[in-house]
N, C-alpha and C. Protein backbone atom coordinates (compact mmCIF):
# COMPACT_ATOMS: atom_id res chain seq x y z
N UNK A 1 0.84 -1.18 0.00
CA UNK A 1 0.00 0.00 0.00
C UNK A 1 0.88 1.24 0.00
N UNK A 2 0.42 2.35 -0.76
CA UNK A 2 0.92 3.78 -0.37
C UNK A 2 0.14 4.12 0.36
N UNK A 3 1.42 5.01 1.23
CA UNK A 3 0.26 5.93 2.11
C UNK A 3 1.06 7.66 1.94
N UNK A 4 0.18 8.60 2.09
CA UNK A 4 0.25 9.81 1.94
C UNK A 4 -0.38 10.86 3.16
N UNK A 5 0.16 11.70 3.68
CA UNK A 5 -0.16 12.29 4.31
C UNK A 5 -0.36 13.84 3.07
N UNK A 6 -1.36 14.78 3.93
CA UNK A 6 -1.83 16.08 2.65
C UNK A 6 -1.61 16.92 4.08
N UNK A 7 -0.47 17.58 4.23
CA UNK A 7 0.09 18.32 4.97
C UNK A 7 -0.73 19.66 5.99
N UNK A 8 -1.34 20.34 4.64
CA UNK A 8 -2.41 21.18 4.73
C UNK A 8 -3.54 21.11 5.62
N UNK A 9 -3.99 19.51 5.10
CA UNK A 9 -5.01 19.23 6.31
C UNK A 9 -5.27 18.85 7.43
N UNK A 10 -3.47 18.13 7.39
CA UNK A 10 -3.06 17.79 8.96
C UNK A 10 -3.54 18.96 10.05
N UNK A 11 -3.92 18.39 10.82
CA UNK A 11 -3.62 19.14 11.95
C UNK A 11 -3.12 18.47 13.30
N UNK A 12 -2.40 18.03 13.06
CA UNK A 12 -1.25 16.98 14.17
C UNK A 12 -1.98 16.37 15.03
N UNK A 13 -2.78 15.91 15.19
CA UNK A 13 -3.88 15.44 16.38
C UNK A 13 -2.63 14.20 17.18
N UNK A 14 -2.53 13.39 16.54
CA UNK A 14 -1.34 12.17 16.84
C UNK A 14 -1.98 10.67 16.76
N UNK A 15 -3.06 11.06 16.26
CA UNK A 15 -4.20 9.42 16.29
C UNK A 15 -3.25 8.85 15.29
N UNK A 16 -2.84 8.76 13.76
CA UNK A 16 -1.99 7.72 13.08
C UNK A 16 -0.86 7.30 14.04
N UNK A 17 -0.18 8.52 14.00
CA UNK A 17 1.06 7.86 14.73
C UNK A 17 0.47 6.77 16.20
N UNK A 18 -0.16 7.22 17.09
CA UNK A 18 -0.97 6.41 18.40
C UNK A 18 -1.79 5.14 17.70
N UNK A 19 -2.35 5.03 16.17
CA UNK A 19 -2.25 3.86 15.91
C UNK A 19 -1.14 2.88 14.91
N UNK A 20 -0.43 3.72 14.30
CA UNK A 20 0.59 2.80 13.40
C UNK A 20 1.76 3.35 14.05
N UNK A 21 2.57 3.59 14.79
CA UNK A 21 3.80 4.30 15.03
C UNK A 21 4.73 3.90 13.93
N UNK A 22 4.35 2.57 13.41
CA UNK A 22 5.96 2.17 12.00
C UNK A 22 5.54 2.97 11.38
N UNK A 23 4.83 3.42 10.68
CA UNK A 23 4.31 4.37 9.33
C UNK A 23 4.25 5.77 9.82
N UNK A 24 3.44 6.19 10.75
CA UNK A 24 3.69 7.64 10.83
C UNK A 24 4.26 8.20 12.02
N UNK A 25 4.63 9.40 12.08
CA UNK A 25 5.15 10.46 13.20
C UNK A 25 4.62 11.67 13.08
N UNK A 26 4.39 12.05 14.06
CA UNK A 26 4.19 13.84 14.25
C UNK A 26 5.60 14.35 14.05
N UNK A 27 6.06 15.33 12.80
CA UNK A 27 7.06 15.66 13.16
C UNK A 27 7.26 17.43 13.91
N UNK A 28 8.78 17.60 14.05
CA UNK A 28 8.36 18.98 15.15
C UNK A 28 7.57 20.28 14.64
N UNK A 29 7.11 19.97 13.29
CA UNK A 29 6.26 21.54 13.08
C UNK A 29 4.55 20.86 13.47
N UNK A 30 5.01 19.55 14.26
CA UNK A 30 3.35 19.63 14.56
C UNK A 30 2.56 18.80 13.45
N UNK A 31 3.01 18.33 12.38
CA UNK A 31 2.19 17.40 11.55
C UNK A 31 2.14 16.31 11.22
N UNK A 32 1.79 15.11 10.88
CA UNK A 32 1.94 14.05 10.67
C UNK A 32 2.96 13.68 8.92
N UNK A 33 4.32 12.87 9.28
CA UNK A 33 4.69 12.05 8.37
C UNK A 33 4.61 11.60 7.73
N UNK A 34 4.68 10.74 6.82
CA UNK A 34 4.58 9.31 6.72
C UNK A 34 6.15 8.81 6.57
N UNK A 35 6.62 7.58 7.53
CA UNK A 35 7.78 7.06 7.49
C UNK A 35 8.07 6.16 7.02
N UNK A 36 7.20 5.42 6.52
CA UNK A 36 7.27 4.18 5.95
C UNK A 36 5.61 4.08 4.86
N UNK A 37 6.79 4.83 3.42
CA UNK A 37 5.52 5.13 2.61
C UNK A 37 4.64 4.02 1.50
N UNK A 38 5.69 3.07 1.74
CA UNK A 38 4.73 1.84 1.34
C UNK A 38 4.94 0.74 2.05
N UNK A 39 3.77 0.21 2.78
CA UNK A 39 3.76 -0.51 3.91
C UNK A 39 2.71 -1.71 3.47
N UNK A 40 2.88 -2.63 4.20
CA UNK A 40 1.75 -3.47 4.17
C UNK A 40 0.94 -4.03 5.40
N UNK A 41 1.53 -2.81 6.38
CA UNK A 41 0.53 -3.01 7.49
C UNK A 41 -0.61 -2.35 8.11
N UNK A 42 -1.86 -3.04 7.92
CA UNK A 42 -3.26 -3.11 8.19
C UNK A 42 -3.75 -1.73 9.07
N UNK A 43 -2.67 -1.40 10.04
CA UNK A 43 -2.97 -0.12 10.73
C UNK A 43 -2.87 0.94 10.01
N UNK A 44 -2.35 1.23 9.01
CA UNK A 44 -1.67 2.23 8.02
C UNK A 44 -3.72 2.64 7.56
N UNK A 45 -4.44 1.55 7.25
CA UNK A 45 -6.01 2.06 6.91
C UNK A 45 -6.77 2.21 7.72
N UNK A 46 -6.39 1.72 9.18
CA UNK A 46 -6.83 2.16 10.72
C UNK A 46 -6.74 3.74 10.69
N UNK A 47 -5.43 3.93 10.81
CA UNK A 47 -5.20 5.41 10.61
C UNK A 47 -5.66 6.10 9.74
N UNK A 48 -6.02 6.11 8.38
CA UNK A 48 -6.40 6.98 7.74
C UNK A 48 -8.60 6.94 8.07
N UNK A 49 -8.47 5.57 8.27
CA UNK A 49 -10.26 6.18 8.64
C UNK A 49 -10.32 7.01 10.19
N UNK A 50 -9.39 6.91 10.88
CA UNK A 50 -9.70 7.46 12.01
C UNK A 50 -8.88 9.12 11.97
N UNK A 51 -8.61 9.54 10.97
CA UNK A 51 -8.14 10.52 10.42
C UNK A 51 -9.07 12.19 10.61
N UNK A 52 -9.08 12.59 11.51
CA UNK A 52 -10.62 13.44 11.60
C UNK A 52 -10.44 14.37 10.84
N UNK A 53 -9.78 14.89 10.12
CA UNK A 53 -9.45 16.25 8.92
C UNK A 53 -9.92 14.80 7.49
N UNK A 54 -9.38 13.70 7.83
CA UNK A 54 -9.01 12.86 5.74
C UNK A 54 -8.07 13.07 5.65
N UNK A 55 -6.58 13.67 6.48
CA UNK A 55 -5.87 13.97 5.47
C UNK A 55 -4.44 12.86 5.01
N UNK A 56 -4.96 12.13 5.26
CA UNK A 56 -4.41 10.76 4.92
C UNK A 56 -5.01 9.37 4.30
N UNK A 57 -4.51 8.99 2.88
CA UNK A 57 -4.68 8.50 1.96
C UNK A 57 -3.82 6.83 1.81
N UNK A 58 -4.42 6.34 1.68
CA UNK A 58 -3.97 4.76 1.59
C UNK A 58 -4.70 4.20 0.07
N UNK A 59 -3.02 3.74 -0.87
CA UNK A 59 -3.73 3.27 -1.97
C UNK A 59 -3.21 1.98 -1.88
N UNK A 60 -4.09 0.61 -2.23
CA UNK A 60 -3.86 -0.39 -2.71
C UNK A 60 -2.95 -0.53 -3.59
């Protein structure tokens, strides 16, 4: 899977990273990462539905 973070809409909450920590981070301006941009783990689409802005994208 890719995953994408849309910077803009971040607003750093920390829910991806608090559910995938391999794939994402808050980094220090406060927004979410992505660290591991093609992954094949299951939390990576945890995180993006629990995403409260959307601003994270998971493609098959």
């Amino acid at each position: 899977m890719k995953v994408r973070v849309d910077e803009a809409t971040c607003i750093g909450c920390g829910v991806c990273e608090s559910l995938c920590p391999d794939v994402f981070k808050i980094s220090d301006e406060g927004k979410a990462k992505v660290i591991e941009p093609e992954t094949e783990q299951d939390c990576a689409k945890d995180a993006a539905d629990s995403c409260p802005t959307g601003a994270i994208t998971v493609e098959e």
